[in-house]
PDB file of N, CA and C in Angstrom:
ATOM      1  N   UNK A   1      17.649  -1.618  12.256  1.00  0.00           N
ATOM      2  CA  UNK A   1      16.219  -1.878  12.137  1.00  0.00           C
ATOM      3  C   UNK A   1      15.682  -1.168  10.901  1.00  0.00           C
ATOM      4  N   UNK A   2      15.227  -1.786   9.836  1.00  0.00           N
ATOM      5  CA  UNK A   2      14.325  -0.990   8.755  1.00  0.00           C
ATOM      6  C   UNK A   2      12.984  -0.057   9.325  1.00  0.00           C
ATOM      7  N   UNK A   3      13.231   0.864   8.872  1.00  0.00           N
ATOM      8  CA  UNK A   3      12.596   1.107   8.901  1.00  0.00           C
ATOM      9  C   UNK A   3      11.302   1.379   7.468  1.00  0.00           C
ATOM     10  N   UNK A   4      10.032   1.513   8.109  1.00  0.00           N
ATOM     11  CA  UNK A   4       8.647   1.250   6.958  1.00  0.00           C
ATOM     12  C   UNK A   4       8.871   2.606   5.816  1.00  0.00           C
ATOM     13  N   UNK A   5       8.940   1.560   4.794  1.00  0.00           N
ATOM     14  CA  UNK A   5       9.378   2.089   3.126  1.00  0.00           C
ATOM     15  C   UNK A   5      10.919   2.767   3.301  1.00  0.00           C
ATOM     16  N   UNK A   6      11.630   2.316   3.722  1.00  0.00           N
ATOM     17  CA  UNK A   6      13.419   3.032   3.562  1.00  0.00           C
ATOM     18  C   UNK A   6      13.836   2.417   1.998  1.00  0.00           C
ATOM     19  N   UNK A   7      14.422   3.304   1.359  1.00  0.00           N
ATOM     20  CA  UNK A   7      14.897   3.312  -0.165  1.00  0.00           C
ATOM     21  C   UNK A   7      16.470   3.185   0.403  1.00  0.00           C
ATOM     22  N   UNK A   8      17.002   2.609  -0.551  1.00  0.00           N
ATOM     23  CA  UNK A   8      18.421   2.610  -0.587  1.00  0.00           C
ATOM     24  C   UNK A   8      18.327   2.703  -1.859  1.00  0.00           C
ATOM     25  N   UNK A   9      19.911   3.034  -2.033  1.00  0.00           N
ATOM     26  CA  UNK A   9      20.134   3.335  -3.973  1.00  0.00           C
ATOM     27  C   UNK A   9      20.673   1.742  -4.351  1.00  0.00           C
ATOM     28  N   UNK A  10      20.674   2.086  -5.482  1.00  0.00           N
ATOM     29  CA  UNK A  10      21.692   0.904  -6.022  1.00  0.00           C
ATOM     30  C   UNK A  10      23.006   0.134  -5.462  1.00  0.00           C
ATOM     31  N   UNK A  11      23.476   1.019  -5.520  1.00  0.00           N
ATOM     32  CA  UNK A  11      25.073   0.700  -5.706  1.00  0.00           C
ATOM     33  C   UNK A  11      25.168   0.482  -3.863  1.00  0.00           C
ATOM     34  N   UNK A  12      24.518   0.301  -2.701  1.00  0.00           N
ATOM     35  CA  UNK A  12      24.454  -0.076  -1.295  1.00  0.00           C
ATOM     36  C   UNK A  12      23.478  -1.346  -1.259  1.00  0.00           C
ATOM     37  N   UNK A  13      22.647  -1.356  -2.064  1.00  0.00           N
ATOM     38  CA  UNK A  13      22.052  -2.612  -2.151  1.00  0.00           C
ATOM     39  C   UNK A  13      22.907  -3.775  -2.610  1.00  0.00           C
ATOM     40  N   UNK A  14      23.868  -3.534  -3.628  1.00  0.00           N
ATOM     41  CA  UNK A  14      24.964  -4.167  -4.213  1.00  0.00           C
ATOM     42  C   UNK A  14      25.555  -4.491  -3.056  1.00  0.00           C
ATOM     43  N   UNK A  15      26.256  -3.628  -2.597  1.00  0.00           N
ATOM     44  CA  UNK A  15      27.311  -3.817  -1.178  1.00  0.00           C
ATOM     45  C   UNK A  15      26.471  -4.846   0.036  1.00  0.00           C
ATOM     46  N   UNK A  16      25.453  -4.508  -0.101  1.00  0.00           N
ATOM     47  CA  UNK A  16      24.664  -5.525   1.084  1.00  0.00           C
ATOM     48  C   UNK A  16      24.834  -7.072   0.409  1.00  0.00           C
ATOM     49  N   UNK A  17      24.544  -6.900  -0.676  1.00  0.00           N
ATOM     50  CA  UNK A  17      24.192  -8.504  -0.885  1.00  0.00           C
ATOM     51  C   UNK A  17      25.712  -9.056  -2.012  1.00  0.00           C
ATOM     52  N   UNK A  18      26.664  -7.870  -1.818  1.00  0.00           N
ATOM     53  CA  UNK A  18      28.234  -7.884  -2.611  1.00  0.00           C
ATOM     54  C   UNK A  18      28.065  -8.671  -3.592  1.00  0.00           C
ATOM     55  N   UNK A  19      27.082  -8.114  -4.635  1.00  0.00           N
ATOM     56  CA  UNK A  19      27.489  -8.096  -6.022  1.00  0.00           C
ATOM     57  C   UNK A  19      27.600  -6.877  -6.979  1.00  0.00           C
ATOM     58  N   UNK A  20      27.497  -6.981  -7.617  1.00  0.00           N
ATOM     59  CA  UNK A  20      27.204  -6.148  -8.387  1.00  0.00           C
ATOM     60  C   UNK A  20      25.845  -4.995  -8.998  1.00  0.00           C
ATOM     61  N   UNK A  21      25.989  -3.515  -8.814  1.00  0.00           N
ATOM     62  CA  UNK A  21      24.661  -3.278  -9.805  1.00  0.00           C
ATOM     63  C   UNK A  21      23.894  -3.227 -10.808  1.00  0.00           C
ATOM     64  N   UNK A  22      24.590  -3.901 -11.179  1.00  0.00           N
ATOM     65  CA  UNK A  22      23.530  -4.886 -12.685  1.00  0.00           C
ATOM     66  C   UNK A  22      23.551  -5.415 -12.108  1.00  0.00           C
ATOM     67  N   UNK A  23      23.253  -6.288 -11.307  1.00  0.00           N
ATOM     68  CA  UNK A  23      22.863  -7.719 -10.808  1.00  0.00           C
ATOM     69  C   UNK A  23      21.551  -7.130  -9.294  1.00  0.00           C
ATOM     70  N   UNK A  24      21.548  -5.612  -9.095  1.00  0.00           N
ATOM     71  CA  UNK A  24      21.000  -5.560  -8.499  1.00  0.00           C
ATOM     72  C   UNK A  24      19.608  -4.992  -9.516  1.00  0.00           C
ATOM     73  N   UNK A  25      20.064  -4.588 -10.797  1.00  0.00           N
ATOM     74  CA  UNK A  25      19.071  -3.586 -11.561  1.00  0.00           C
ATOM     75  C   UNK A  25      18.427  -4.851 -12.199  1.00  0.00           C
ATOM     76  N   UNK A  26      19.220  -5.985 -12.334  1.00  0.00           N
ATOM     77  CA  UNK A  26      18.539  -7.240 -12.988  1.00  0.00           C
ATOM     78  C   UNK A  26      17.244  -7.757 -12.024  1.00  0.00           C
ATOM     79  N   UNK A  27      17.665  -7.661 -10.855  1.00  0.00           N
ATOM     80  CA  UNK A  27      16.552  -8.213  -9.846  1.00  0.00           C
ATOM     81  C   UNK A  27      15.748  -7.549  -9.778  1.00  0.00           C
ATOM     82  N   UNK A  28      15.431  -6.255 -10.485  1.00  0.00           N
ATOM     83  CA  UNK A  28      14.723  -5.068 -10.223  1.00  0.00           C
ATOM     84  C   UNK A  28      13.842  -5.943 -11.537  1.00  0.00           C
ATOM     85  N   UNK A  29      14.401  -5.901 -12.849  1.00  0.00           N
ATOM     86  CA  UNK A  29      13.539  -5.471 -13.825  1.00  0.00           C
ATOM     87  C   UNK A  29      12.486  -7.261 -13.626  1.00  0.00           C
ATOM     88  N   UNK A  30      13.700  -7.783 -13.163  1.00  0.00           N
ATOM     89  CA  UNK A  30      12.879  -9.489 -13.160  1.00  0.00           C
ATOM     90  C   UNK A  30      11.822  -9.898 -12.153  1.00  0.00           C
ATOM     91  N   UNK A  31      11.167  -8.480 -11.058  1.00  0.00           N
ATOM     92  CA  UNK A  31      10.572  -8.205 -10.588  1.00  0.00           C
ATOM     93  C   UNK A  31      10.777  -8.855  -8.985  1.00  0.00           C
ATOM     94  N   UNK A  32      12.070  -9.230  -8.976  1.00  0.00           N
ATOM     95  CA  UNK A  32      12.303 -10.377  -7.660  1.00  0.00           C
ATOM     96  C   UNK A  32      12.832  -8.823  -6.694  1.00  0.00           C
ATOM     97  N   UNK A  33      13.143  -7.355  -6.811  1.00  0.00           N
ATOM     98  CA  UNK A  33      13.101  -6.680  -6.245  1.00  0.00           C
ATOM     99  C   UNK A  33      11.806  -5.184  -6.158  1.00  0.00           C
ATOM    100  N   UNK A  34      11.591  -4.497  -5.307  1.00  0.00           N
ATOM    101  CA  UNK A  34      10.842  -3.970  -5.324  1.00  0.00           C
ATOM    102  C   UNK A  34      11.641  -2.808  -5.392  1.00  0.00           C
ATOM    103  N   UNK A  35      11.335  -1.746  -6.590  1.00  0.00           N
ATOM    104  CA  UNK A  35      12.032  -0.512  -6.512  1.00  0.00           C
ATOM    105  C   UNK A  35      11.142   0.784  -6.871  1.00  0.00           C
ATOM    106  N   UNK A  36      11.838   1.980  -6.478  1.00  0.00           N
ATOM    107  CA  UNK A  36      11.273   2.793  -7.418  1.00  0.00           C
ATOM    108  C   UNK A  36      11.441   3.863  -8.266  1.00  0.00           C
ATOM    109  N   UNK A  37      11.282   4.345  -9.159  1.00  0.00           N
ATOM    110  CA  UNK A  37      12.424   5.127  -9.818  1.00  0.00           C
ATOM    111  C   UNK A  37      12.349   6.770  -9.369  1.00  0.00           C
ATOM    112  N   UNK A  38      13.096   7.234  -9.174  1.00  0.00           N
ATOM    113  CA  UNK A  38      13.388   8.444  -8.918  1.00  0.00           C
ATOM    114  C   UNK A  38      14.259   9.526 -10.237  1.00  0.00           C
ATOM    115  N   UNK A  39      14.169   8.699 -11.513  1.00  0.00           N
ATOM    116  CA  UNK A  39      14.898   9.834 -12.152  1.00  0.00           C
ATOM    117  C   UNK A  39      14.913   9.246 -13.157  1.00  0.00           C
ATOM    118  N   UNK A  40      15.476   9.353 -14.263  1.00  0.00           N
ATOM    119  CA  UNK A  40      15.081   8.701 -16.065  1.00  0.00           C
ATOM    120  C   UNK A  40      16.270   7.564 -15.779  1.00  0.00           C
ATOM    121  N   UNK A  41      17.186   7.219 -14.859  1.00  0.00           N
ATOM    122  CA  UNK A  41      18.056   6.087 -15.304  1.00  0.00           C
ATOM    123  C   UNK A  41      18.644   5.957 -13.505  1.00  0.00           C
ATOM    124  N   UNK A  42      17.509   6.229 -12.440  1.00  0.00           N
ATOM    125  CA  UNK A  42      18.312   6.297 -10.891  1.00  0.00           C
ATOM    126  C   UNK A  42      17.131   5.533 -10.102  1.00  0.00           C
ATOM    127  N   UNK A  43      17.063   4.507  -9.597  1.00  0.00           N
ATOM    128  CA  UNK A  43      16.207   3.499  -8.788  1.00  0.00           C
ATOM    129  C   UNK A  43      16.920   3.626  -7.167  1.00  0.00           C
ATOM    130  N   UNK A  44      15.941   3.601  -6.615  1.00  0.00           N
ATOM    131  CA  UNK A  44      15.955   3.117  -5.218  1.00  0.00           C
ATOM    132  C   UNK A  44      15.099   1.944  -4.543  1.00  0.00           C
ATOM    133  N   UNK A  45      16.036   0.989  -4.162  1.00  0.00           N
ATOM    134  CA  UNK A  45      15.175  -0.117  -3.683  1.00  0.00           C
ATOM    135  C   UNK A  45      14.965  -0.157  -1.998  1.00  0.00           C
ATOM    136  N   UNK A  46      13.559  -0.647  -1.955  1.00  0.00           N
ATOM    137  CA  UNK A  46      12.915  -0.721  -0.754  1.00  0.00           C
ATOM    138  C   UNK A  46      13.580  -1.631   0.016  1.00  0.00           C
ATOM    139  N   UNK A  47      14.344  -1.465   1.235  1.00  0.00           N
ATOM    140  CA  UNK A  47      14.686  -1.886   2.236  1.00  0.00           C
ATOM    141  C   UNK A  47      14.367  -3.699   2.747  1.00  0.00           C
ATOM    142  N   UNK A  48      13.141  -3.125   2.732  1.00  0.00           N
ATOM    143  CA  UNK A  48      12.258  -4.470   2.975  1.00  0.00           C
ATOM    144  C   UNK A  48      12.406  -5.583   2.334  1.00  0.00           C
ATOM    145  N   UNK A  49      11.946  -5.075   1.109  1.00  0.00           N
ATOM    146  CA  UNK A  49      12.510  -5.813  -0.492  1.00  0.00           C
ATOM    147  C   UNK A  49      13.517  -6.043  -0.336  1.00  0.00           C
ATOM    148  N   UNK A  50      14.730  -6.004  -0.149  1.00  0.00           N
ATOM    149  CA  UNK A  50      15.947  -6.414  -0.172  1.00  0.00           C
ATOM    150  C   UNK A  50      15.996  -7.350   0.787  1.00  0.00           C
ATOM    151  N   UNK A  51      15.736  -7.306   1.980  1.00  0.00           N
ATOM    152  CA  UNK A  51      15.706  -8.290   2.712  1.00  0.00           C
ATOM    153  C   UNK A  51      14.653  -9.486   2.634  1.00  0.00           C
ATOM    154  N   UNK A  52      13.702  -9.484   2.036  1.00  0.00           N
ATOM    155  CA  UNK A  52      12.712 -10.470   1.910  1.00  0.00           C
ATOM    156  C   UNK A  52      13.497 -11.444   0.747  1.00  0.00           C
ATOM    157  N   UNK A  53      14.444 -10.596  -0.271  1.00  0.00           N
ATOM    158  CA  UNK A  53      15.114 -11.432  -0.671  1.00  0.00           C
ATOM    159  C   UNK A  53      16.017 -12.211  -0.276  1.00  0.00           C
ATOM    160  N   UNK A  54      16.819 -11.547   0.850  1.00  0.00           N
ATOM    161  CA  UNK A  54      17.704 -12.818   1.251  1.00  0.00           C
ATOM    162  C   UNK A  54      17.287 -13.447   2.270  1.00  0.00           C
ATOM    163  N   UNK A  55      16.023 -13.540   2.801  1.00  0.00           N
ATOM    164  CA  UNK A  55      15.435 -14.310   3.538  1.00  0.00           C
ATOM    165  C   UNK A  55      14.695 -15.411   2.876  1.00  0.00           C
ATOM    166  N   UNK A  56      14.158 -15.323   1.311  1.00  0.00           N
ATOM    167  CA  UNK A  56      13.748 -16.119   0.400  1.00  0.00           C
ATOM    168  C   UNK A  56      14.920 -17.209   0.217  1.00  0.00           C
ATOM    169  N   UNK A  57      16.157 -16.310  -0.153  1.00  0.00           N
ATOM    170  CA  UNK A  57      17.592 -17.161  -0.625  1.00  0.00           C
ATOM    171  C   UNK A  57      17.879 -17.777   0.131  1.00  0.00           C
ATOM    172  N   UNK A  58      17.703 -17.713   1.198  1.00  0.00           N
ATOM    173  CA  UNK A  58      18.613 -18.564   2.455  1.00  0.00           C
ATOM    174  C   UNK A  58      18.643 -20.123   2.097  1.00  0.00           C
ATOM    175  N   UNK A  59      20.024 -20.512   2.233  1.00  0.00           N
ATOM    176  CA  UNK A  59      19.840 -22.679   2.308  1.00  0.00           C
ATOM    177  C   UNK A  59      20.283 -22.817   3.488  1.00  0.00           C
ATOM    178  N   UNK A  60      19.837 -24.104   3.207  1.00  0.00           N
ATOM    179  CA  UNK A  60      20.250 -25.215   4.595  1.00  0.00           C
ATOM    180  C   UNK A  60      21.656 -25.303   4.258  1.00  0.00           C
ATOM    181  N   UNK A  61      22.409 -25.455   4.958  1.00  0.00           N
ATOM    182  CA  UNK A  61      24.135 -26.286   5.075  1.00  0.00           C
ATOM    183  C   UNK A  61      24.227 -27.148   4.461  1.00  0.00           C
ATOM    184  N   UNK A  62      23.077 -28.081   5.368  1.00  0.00           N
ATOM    185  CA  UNK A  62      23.174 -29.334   4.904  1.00  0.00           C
ATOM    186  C   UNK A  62      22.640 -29.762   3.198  1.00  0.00           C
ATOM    187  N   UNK A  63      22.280 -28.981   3.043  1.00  0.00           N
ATOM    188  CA  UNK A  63      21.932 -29.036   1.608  1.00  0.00           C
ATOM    189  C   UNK A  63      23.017 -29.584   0.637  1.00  0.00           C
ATOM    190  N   UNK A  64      24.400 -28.793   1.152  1.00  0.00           N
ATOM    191  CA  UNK A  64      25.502 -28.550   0.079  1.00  0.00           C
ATOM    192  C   UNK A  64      26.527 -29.941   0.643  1.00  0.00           C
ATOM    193  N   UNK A  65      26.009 -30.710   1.609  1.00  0.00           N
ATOM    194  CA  UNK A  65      27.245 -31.673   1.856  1.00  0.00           C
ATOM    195  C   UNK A  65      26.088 -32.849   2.003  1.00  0.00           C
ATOM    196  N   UNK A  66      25.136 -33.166   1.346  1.00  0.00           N
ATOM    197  CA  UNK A  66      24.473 -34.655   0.921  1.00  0.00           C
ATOM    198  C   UNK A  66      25.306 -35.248   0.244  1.00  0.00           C
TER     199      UNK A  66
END
């Protein structure tokens, strides 16, 4: 269960959504994640935020076999 404003770092946000962190720092700067910085080059992203993204991403199945 998230809890209200939980930070995760980078590199577990990666592991949640198994890519990479540039690909998680990209979603940061392209504003599609919500983060916040904690240090001259160390982000933590909001919990929430992370999941609102893959609740945005989600497809249909059927999408991919029309």
């Amino acid at each position: 269960m998230t809890k209200p404003g939980e930070l995760i770092d980078v590199k577990k946000a990666a592991a949640i959504l198994d890519c990479t962190p540039e690909h998680i720092r990209n979603k940061i700067v392209d504003g599609e994640l919500e983060a916040t910085r904690i240090g001259p080059k160390v982000f933590r992203v909001y919990r929430a935020s992370l999941e609102k993204l893959i609740e945005k991403n989600k497809v249909n199945p059927e999408d991919f076999f029309k």
